[in-house]
PDB file of N, CA and C in Angstrom:
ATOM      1  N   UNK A   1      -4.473  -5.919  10.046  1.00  0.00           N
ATOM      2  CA  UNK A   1      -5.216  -6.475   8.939  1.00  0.00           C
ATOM      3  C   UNK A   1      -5.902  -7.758   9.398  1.00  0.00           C
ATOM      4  N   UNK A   2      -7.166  -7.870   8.609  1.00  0.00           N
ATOM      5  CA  UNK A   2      -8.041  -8.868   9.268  1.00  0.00           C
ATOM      6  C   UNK A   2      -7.736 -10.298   8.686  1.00  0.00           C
ATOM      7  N   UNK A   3      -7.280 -11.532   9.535  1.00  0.00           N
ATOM      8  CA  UNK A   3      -7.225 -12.564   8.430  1.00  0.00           C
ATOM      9  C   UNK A   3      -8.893 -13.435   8.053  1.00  0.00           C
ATOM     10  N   UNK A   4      -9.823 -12.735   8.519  1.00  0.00           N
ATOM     11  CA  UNK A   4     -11.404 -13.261   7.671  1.00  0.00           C
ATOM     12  C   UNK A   4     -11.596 -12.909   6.897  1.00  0.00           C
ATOM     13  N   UNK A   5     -11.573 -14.144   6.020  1.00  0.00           N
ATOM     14  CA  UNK A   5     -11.554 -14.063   4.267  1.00  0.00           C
ATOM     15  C   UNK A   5     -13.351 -14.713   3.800  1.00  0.00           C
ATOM     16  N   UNK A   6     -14.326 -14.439   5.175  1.00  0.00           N
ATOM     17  CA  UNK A   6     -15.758 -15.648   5.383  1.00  0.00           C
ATOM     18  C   UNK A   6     -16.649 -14.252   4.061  1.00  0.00           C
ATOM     19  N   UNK A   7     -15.961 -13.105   4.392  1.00  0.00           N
ATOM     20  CA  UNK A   7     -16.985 -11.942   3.413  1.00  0.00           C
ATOM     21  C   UNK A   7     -16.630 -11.566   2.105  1.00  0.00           C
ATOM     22  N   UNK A   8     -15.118 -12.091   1.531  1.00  0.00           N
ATOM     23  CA  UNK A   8     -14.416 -11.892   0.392  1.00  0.00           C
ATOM     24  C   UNK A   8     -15.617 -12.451  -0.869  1.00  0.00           C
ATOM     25  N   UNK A   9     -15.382 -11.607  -1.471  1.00  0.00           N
ATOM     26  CA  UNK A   9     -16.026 -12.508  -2.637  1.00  0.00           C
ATOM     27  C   UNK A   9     -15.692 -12.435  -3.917  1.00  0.00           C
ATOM     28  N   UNK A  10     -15.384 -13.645  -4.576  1.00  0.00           N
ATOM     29  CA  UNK A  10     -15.001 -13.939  -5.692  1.00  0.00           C
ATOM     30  C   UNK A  10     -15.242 -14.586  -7.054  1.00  0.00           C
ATOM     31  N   UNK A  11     -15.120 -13.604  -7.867  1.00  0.00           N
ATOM     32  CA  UNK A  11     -15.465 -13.351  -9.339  1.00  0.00           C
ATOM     33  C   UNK A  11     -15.097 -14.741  -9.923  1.00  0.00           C
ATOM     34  N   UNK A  12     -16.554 -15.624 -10.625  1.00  0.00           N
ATOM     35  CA  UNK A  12     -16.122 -16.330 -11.530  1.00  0.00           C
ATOM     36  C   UNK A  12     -14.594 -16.713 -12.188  1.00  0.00           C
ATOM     37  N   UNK A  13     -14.153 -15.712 -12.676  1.00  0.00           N
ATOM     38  CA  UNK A  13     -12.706 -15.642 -13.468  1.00  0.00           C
ATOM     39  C   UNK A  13     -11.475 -15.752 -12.260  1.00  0.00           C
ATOM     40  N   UNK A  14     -11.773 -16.110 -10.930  1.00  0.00           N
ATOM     41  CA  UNK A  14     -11.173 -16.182 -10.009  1.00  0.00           C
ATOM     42  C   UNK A  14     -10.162 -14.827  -9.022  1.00  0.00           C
ATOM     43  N   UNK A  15     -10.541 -13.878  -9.239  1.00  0.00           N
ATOM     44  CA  UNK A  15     -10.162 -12.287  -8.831  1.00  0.00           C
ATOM     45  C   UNK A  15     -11.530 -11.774  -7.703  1.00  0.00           C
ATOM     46  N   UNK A  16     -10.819 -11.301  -6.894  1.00  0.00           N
ATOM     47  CA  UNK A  16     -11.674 -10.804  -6.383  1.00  0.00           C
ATOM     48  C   UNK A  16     -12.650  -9.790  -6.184  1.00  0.00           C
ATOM     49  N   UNK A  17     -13.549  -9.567  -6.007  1.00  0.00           N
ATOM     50  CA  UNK A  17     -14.559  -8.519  -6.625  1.00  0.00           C
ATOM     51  C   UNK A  17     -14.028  -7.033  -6.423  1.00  0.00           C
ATOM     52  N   UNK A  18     -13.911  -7.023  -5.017  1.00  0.00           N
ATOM     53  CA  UNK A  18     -13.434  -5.977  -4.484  1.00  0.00           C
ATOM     54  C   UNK A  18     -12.491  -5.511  -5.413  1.00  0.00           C
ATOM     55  N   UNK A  19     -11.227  -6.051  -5.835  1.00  0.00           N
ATOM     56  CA  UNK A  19     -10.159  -5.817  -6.835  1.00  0.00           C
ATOM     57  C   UNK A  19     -10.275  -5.821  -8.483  1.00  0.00           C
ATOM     58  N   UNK A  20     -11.705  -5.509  -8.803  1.00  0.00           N
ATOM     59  CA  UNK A  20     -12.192  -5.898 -10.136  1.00  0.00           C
ATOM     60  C   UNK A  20     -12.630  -4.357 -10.125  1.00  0.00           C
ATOM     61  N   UNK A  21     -11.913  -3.533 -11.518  1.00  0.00           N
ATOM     62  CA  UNK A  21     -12.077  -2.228 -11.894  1.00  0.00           C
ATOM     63  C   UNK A  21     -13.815  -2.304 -11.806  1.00  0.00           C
ATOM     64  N   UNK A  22     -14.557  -2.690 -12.647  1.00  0.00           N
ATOM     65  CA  UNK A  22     -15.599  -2.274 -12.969  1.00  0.00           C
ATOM     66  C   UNK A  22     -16.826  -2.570 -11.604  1.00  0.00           C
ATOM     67  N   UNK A  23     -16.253  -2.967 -10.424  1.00  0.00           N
ATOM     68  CA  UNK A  23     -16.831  -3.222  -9.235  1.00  0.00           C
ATOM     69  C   UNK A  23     -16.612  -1.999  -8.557  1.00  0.00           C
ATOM     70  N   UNK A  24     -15.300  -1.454  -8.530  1.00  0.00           N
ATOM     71  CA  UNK A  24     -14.968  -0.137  -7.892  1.00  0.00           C
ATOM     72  C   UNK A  24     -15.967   1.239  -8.481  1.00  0.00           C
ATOM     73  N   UNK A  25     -15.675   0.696  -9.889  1.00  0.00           N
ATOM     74  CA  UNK A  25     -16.712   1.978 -10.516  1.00  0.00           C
ATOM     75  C   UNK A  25     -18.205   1.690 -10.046  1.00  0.00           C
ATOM     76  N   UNK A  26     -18.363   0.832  -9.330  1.00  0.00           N
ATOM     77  CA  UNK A  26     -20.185   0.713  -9.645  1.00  0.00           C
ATOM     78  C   UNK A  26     -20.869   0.293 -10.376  1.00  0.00           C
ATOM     79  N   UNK A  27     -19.832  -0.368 -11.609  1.00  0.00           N
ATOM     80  CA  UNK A  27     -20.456  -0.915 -12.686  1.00  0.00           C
ATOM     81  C   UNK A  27     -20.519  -1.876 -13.348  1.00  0.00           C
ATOM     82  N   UNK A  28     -20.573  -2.900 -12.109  1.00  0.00           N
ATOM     83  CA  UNK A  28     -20.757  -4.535 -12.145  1.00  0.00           C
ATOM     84  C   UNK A  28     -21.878  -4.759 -12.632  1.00  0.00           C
ATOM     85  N   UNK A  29     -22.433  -5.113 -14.062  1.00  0.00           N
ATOM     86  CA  UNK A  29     -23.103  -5.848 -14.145  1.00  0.00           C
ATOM     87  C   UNK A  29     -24.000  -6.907 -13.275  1.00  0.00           C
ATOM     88  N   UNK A  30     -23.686  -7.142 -12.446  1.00  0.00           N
ATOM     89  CA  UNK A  30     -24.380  -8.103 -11.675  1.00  0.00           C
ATOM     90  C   UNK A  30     -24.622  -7.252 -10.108  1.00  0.00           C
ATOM     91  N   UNK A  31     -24.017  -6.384 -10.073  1.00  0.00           N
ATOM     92  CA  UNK A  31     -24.234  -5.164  -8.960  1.00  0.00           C
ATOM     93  C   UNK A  31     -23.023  -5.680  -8.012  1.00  0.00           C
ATOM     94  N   UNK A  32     -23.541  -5.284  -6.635  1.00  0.00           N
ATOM     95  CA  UNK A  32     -22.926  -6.148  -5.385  1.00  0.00           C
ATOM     96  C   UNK A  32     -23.102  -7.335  -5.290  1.00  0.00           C
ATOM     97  N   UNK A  33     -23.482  -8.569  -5.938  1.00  0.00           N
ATOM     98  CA  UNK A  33     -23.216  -9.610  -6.020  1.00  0.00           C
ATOM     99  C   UNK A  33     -22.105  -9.863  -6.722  1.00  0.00           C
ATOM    100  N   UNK A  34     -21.736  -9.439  -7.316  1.00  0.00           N
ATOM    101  CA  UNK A  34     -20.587  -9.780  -8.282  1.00  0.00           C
ATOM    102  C   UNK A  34     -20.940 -10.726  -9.880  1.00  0.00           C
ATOM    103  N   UNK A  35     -19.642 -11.192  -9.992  1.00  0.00           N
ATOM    104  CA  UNK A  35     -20.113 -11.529 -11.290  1.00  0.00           C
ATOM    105  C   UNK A  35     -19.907 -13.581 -11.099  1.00  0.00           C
ATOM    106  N   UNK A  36     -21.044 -14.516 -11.115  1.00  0.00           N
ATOM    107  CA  UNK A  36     -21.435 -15.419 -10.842  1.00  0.00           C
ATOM    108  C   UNK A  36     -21.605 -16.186 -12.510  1.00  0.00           C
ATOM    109  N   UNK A  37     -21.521 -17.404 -12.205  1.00  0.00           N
ATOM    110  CA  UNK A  37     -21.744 -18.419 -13.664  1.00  0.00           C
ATOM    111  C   UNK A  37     -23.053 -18.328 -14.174  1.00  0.00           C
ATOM    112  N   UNK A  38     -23.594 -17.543 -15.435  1.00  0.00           N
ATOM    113  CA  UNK A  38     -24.492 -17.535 -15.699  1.00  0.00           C
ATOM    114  C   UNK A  38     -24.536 -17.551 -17.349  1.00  0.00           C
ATOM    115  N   UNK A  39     -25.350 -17.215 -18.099  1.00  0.00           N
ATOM    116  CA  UNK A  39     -25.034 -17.103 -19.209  1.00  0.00           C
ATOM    117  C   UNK A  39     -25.006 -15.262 -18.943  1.00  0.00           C
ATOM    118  N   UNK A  40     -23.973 -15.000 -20.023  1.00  0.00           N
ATOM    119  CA  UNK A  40     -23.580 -13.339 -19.970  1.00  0.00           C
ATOM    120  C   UNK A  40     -22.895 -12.445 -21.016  1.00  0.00           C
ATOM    121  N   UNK A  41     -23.243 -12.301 -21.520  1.00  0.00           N
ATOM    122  CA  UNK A  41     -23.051 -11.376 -23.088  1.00  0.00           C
ATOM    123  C   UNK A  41     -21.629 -10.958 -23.006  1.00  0.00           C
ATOM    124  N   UNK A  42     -21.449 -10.421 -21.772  1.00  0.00           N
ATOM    125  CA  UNK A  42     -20.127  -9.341 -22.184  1.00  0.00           C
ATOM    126  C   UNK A  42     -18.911 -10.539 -21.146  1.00  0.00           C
ATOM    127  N   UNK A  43     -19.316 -11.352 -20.757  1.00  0.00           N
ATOM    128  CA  UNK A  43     -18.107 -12.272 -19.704  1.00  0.00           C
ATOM    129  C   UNK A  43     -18.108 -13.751 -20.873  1.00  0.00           C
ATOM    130  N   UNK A  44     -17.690 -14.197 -21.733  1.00  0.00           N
ATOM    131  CA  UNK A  44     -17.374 -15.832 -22.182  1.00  0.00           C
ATOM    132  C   UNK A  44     -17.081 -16.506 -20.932  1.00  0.00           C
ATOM    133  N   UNK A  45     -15.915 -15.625 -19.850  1.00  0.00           N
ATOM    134  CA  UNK A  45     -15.392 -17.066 -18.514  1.00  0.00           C
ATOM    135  C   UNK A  45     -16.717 -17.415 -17.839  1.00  0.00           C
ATOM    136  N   UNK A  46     -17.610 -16.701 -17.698  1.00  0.00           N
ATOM    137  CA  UNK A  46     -19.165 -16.812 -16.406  1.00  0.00           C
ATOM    138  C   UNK A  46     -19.922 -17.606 -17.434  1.00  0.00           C
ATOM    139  N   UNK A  47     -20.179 -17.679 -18.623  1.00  0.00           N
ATOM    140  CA  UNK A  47     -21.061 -18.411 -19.535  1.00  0.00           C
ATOM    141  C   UNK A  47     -20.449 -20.055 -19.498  1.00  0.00           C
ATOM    142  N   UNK A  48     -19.144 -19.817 -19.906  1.00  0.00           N
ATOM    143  CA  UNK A  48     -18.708 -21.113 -19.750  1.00  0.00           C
ATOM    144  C   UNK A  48     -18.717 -22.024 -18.524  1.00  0.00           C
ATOM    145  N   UNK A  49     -18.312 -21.227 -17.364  1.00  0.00           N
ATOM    146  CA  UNK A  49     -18.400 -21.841 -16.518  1.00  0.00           C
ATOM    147  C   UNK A  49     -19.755 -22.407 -16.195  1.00  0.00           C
ATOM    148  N   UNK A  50     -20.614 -21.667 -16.409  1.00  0.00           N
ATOM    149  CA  UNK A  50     -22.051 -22.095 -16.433  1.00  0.00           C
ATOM    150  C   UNK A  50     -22.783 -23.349 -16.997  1.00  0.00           C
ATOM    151  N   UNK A  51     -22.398 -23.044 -18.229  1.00  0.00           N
ATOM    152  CA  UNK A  51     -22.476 -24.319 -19.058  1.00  0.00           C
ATOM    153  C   UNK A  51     -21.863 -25.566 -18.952  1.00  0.00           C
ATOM    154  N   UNK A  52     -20.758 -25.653 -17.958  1.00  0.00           N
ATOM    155  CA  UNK A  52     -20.217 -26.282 -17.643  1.00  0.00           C
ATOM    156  C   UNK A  52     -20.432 -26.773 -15.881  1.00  0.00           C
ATOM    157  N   UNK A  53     -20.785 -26.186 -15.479  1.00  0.00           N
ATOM    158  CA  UNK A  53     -21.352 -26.603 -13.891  1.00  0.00           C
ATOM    159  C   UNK A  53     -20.637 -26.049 -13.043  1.00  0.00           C
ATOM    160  N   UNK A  54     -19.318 -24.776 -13.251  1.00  0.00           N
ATOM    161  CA  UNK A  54     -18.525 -24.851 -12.244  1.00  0.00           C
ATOM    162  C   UNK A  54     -18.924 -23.560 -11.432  1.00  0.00           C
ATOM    163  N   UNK A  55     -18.450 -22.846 -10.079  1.00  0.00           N
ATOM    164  CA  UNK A  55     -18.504 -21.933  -9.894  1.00  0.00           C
ATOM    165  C   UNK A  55     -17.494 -20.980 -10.038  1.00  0.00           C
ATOM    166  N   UNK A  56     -16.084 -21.490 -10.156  1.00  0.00           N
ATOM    167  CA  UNK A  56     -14.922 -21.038 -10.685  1.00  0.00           C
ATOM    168  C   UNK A  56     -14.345 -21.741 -11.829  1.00  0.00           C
ATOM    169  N   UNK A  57     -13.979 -20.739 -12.205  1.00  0.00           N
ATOM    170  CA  UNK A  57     -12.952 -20.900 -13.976  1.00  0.00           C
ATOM    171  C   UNK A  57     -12.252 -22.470 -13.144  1.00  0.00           C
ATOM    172  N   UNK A  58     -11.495 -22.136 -12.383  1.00  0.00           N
ATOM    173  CA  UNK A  58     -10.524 -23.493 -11.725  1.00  0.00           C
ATOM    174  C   UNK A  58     -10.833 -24.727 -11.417  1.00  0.00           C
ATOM    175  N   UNK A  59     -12.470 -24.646 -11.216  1.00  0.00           N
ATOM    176  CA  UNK A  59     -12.667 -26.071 -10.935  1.00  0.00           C
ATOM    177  C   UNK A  59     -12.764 -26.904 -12.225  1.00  0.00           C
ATOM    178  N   UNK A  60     -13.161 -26.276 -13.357  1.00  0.00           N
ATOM    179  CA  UNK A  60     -13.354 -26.952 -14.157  1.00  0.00           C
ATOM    180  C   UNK A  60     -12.069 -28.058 -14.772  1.00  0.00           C
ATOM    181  N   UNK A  61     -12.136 -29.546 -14.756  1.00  0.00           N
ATOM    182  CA  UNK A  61     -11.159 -29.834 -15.439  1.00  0.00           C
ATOM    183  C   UNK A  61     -10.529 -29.437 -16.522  1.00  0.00           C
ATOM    184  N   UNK A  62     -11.209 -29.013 -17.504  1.00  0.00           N
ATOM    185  CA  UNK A  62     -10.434 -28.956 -18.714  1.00  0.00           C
ATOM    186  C   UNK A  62      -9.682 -27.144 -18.707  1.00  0.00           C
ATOM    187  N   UNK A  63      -9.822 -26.524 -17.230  1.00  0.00           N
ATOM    188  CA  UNK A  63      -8.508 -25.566 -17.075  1.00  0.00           C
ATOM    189  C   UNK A  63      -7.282 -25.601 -16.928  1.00  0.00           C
ATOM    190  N   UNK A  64      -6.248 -24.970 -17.530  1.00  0.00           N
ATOM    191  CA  UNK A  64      -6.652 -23.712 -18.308  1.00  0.00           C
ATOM    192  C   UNK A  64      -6.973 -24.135 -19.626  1.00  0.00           C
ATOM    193  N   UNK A  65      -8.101 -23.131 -20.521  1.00  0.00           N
ATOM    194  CA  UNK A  65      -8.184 -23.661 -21.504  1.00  0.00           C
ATOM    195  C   UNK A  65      -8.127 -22.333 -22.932  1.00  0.00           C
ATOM    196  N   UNK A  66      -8.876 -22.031 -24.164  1.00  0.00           N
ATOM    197  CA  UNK A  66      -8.275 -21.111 -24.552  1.00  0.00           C
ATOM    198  C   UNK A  66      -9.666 -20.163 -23.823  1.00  0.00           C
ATOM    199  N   UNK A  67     -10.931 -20.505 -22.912  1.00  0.00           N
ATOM    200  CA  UNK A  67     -11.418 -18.845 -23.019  1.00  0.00           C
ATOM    201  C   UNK A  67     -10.544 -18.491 -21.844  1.00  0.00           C
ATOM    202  N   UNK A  68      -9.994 -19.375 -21.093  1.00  0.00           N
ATOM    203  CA  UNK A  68      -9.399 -18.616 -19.945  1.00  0.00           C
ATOM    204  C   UNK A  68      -8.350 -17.523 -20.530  1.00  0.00           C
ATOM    205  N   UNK A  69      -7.747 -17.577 -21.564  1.00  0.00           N
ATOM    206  CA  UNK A  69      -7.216 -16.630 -21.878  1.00  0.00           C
ATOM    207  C   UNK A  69      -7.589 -15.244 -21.840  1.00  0.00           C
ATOM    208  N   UNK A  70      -8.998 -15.656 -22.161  1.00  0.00           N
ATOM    209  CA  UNK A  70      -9.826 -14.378 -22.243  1.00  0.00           C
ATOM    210  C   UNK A  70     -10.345 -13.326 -20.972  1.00  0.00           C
ATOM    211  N   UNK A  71      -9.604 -13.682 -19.418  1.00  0.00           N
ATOM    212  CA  UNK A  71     -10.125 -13.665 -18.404  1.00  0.00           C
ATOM    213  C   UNK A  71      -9.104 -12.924 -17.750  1.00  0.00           C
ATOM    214  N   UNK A  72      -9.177 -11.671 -16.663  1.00  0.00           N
ATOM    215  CA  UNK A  72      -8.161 -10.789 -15.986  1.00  0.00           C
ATOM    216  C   UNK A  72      -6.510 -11.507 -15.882  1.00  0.00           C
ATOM    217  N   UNK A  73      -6.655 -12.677 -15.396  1.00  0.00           N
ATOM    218  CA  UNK A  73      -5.088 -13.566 -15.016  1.00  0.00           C
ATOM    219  C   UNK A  73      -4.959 -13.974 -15.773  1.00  0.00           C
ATOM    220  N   UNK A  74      -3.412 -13.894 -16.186  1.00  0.00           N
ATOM    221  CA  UNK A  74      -2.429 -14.056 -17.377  1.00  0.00           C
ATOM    222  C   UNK A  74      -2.474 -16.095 -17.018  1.00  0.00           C
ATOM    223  N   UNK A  75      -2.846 -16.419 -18.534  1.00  0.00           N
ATOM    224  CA  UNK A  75      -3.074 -17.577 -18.592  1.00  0.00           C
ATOM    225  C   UNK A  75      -1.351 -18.345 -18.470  1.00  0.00           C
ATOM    226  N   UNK A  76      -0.099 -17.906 -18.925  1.00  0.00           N
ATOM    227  CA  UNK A  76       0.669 -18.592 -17.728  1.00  0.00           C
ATOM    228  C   UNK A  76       0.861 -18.701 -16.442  1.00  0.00           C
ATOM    229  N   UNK A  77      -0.042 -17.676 -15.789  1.00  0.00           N
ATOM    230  CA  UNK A  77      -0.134 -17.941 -14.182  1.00  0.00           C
ATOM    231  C   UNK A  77      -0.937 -19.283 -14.295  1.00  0.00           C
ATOM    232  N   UNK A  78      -2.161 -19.272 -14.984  1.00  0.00           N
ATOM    233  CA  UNK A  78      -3.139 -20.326 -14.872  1.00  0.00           C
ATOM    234  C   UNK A  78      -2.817 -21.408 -14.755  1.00  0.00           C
ATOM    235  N   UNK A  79      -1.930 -21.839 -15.459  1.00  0.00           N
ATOM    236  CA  UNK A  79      -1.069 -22.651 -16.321  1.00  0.00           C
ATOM    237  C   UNK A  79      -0.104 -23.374 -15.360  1.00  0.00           C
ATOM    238  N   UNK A  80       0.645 -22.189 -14.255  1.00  0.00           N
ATOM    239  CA  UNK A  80       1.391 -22.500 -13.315  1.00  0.00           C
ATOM    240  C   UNK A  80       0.539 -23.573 -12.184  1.00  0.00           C
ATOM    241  N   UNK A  81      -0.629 -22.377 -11.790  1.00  0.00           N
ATOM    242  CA  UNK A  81      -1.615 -22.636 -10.434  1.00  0.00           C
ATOM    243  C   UNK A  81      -2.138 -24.298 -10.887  1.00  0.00           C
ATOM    244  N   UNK A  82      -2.711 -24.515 -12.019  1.00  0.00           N
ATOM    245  CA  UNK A  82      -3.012 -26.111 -12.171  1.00  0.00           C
ATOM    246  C   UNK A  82      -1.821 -27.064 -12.492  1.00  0.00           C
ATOM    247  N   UNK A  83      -0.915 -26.544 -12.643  1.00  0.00           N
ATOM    248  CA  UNK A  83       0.106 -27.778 -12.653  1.00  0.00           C
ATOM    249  C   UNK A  83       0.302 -28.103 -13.932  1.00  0.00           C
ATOM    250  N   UNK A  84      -0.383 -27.484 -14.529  1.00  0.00           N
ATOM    251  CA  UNK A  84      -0.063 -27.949 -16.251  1.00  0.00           C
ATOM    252  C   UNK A  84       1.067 -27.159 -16.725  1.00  0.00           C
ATOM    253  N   UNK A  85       2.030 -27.685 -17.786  1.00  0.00           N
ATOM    254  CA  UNK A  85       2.626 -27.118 -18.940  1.00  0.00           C
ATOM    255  C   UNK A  85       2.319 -26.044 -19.953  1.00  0.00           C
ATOM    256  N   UNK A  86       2.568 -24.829 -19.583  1.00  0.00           N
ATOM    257  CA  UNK A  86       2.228 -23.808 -21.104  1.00  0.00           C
ATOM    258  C   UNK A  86       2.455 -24.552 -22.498  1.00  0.00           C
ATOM    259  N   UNK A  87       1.415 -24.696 -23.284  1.00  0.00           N
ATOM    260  CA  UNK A  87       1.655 -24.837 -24.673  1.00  0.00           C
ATOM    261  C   UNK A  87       2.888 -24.606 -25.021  1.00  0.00           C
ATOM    262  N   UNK A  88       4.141 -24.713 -25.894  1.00  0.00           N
ATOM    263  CA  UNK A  88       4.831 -24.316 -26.771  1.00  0.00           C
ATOM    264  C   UNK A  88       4.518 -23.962 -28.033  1.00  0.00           C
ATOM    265  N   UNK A  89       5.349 -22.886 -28.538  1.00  0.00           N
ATOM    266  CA  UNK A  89       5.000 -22.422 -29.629  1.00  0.00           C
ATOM    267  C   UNK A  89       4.480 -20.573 -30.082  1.00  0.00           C
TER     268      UNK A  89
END
């Protein structure tokens, strides 16, 4: 197995394309580019991030937040990966 990760490419919502159902089908919206911060009807994480300047859900400070919920990774992973506290309740 190869450890060059220079051709990987990765989905706004932080997953990788390759590993994103609707990439396997052919039916990425955004094609073989993948899916990038833009404004986007059917993605809230790529709009936001957009609107916000980031190229990943992660850079943005105010992650995790509630659209990340809305995004493939279970927002207590999110939650874990930034160092923050899950909500209670």
């Amino acid at each position: 197995m190869s450890s060059d990760l220079s051709s990987l490419k990765v989905g706004v919502c932080g997953i990788a394309c390759e590993a994103c159902p609707r990439m396997a089908l052919g039916k990425c919206p955004n094609g073989e580019a993948g899916c990038r911060p833009q404004e986007n009807r059917m993605c809230q994480i790529a709009t936001c991030a957009f609107r916000k300047g980031v190229a990943l859900c992660f850079q943005c400070p105010e992650f995790p937040c509630e659209t990340t919920k809305l995004g493939p990774i279970s927002y207590g992973y999110c939650c874990f990966i930034s160092g923050k506290e899950m909500p209670s309740g």
